[in-house]
C-alpha atoms as a PDB file:
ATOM      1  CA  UNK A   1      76.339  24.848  97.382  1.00  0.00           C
ATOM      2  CA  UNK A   2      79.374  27.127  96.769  1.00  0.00           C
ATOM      3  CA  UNK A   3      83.030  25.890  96.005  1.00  0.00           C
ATOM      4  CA  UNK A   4      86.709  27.270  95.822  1.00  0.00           C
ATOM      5  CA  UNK A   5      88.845  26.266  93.431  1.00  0.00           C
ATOM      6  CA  UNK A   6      92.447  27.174  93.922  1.00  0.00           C
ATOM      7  CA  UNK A   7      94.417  28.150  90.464  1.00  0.00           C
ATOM      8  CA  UNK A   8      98.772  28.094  90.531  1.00  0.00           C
ATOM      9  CA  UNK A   9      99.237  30.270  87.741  1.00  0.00           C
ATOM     10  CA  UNK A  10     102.546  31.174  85.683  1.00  0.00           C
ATOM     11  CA  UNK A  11     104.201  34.675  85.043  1.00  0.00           C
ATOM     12  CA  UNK A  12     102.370  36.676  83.069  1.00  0.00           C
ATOM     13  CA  UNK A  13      99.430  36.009  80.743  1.00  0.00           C
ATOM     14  CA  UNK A  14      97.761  32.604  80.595  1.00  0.00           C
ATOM     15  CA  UNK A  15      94.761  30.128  80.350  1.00  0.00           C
ATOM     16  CA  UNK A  16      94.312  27.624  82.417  1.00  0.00           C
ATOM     17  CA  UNK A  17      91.432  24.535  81.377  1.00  0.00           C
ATOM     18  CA  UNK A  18      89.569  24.424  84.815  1.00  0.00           C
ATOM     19  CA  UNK A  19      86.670  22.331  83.152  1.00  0.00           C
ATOM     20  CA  UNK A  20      87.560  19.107  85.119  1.00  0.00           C
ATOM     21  CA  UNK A  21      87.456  21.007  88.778  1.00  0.00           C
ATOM     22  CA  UNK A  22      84.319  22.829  88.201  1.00  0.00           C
ATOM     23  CA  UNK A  23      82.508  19.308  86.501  1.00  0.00           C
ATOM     24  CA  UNK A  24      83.615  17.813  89.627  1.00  0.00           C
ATOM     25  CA  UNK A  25      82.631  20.931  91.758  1.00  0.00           C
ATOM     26  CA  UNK A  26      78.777  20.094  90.022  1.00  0.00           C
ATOM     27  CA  UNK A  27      78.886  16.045  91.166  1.00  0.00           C
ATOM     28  CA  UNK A  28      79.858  16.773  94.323  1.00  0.00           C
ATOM     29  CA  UNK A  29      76.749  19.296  94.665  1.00  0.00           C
ATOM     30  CA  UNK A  30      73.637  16.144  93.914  1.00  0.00           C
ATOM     31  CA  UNK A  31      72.042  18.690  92.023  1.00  0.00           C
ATOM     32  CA  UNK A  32      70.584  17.246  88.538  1.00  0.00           C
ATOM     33  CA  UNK A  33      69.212  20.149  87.172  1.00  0.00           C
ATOM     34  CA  UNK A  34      69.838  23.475  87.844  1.00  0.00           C
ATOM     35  CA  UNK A  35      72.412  26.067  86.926  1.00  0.00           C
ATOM     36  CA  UNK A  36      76.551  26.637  88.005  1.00  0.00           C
ATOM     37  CA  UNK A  37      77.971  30.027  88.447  1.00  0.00           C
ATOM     38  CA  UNK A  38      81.836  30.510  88.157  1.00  0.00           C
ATOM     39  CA  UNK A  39      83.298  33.808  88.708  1.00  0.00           C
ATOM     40  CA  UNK A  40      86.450  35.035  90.076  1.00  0.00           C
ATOM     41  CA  UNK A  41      87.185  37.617  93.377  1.00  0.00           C
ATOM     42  CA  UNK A  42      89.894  38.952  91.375  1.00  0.00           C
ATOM     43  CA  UNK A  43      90.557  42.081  89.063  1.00  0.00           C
ATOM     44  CA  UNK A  44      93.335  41.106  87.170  1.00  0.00           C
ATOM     45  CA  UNK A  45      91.473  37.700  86.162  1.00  0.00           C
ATOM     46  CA  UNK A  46      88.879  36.503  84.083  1.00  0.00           C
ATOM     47  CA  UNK A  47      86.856  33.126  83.353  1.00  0.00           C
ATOM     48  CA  UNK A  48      85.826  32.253  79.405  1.00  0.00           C
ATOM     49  CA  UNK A  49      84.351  29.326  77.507  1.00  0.00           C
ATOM     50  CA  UNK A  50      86.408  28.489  74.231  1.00  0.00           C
ATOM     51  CA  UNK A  51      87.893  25.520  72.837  1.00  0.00           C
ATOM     52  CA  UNK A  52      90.064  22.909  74.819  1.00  0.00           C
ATOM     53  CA  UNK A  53      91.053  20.423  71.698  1.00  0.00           C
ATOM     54  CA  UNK A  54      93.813  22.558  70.586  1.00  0.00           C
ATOM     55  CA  UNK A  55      95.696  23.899  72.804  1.00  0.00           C
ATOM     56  CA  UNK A  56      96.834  26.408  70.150  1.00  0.00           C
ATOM     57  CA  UNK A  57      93.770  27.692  70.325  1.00  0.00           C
ATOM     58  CA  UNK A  58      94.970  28.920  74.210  1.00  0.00           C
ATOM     59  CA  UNK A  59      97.837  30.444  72.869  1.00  0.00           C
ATOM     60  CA  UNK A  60      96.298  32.254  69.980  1.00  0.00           C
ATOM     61  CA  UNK A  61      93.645  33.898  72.461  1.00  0.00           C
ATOM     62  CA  UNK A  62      96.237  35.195  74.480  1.00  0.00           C
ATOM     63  CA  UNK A  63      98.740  36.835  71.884  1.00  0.00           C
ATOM     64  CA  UNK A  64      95.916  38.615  70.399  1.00  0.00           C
ATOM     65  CA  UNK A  65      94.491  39.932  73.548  1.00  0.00           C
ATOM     66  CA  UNK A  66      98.267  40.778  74.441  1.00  0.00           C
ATOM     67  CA  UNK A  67      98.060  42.636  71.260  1.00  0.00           C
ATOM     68  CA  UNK A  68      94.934  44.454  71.899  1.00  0.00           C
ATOM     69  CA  UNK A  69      96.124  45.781  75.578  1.00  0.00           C
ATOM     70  CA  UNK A  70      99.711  45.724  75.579  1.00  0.00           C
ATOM     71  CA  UNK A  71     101.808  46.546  78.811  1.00  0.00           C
ATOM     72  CA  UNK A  72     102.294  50.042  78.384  1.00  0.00           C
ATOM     73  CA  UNK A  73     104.098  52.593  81.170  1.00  0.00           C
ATOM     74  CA  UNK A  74     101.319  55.323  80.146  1.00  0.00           C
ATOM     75  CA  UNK A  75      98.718  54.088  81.653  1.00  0.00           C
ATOM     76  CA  UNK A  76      97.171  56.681  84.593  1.00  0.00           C
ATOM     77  CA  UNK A  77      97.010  53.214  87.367  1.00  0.00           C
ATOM     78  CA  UNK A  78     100.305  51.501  87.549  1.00  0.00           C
ATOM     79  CA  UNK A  79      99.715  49.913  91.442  1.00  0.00           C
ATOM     80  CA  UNK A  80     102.315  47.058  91.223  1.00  0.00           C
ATOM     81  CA  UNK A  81     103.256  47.530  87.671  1.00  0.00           C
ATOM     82  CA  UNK A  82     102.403  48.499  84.268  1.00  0.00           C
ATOM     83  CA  UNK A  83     101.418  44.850  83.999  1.00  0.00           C
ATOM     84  CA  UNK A  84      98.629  45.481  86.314  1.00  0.00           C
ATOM     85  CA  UNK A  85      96.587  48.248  84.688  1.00  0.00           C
ATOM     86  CA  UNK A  86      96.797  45.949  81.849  1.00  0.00           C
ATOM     87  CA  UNK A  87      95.361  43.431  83.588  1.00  0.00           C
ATOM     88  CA  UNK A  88      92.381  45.311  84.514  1.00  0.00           C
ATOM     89  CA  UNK A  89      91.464  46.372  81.544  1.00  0.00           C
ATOM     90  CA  UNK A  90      91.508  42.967  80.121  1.00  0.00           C
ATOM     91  CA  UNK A  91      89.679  41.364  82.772  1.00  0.00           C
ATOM     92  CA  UNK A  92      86.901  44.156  82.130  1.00  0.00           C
ATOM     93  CA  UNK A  93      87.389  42.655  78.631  1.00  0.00           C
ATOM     94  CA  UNK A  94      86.658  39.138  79.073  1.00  0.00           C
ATOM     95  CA  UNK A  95      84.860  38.940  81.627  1.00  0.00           C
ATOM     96  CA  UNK A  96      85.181  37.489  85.422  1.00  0.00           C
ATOM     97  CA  UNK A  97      82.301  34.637  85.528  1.00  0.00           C
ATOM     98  CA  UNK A  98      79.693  32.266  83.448  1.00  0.00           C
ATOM     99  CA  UNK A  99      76.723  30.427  83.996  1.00  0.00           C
ATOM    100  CA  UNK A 100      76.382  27.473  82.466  1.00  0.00           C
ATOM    101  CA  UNK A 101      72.994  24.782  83.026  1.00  0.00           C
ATOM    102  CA  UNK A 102      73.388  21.794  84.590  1.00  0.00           C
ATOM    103  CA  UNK A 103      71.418  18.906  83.371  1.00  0.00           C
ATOM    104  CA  UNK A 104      71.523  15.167  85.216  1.00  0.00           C
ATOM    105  CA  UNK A 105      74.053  16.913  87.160  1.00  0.00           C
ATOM    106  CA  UNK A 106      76.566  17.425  84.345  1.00  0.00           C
ATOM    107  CA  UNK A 107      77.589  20.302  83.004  1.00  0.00           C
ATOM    108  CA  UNK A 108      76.103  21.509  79.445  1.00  0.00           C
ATOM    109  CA  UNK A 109      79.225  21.906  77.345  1.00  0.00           C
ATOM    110  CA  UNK A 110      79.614  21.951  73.563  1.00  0.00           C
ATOM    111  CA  UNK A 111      81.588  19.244  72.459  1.00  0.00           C
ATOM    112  CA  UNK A 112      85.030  21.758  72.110  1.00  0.00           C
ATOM    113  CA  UNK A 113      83.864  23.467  75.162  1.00  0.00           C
ATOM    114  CA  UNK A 114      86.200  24.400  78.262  1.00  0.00           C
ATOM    115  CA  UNK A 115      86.262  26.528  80.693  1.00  0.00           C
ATOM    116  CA  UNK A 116      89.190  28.753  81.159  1.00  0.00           C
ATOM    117  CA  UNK A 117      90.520  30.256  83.532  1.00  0.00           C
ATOM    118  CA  UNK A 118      92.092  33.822  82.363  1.00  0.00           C
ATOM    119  CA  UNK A 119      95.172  35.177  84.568  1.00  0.00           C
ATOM    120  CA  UNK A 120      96.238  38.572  83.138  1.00  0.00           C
ATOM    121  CA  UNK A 121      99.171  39.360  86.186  1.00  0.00           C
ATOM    122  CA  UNK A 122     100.847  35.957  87.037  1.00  0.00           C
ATOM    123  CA  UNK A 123     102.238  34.512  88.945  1.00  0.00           C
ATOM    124  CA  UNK A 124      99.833  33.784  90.988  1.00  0.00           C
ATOM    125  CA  UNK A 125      97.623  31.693  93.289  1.00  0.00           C
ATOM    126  CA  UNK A 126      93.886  32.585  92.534  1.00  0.00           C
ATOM    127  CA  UNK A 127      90.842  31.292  93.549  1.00  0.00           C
ATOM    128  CA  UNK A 128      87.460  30.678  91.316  1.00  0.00           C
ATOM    129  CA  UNK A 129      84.119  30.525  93.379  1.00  0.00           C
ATOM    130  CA  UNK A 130      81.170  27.717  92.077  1.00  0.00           C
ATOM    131  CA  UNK A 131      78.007  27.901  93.088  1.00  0.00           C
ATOM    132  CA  UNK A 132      75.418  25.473  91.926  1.00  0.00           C
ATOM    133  CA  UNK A 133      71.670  26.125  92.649  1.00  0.00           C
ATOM    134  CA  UNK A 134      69.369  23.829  91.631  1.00  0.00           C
ATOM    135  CA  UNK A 135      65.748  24.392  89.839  1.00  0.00           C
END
């Protein structure tokens, strides 16, 4: 069964806990066991599993990866704006999707775990695709 999740984002960089929509995403699927894929149609966007108890730990993530590709106005692909080549290159960084098991059709999460949606060029509205497959 596949899904679309709809994301508002802010301006600029930010994480956004989508762990709630995709758990209810797997209920609404019956399956038990099986597996959930979560990826997003987007190249300025990423998914990630990290920590939701702090949500320091959200900011943290995103001043360092700020720091690792900052917006920069030498970069060979500026299509909207500098902002944007930066985005690509740290969606190639994270990531766009995750597969995660699903067991008596719940998610398998550590006990921290989240799931994050990662929006590089805000604002926005995004879309993350679930698909659950069962076996």
């Amino acid at each position: 069964m596949h899904m679309t999740i709809h994301v508002e984002t802010p301006k600029g960089d930010s994480l956004t806990d989508i762990t709630a929509q995709v758990c209810d995403a797997v209920r609404e699927t019956g399956v038990s066991n099986g597996v959930c894929f979560v990826t997003v149609p987007h190249t300025t966007a990423g998914i990630t599993l990290n920590s939701y108890l702090d949500p320091n730990t959200a900011r943290d993530i995103v001043a360092d990866v700020r720091r690792l590709v900052p917006t920069r106005t030498d970069f060979h692909h500026i299509f909207d704006t500098p902002a944007d080549a930066a985005g690509h290159i740290k969606a190639t960084l994270v990531g766009h999707s995750e597969l995660l098991f699903v067991e008596d059709g719940a998610l398998v999460l550590g006990d921290s775990q989240g799931l994050f949606f990662y929006d590089f060029d805000g604002p926005r509205r995004r879309r993350v695709l679930v698909r659950v497959l069962e076996g």
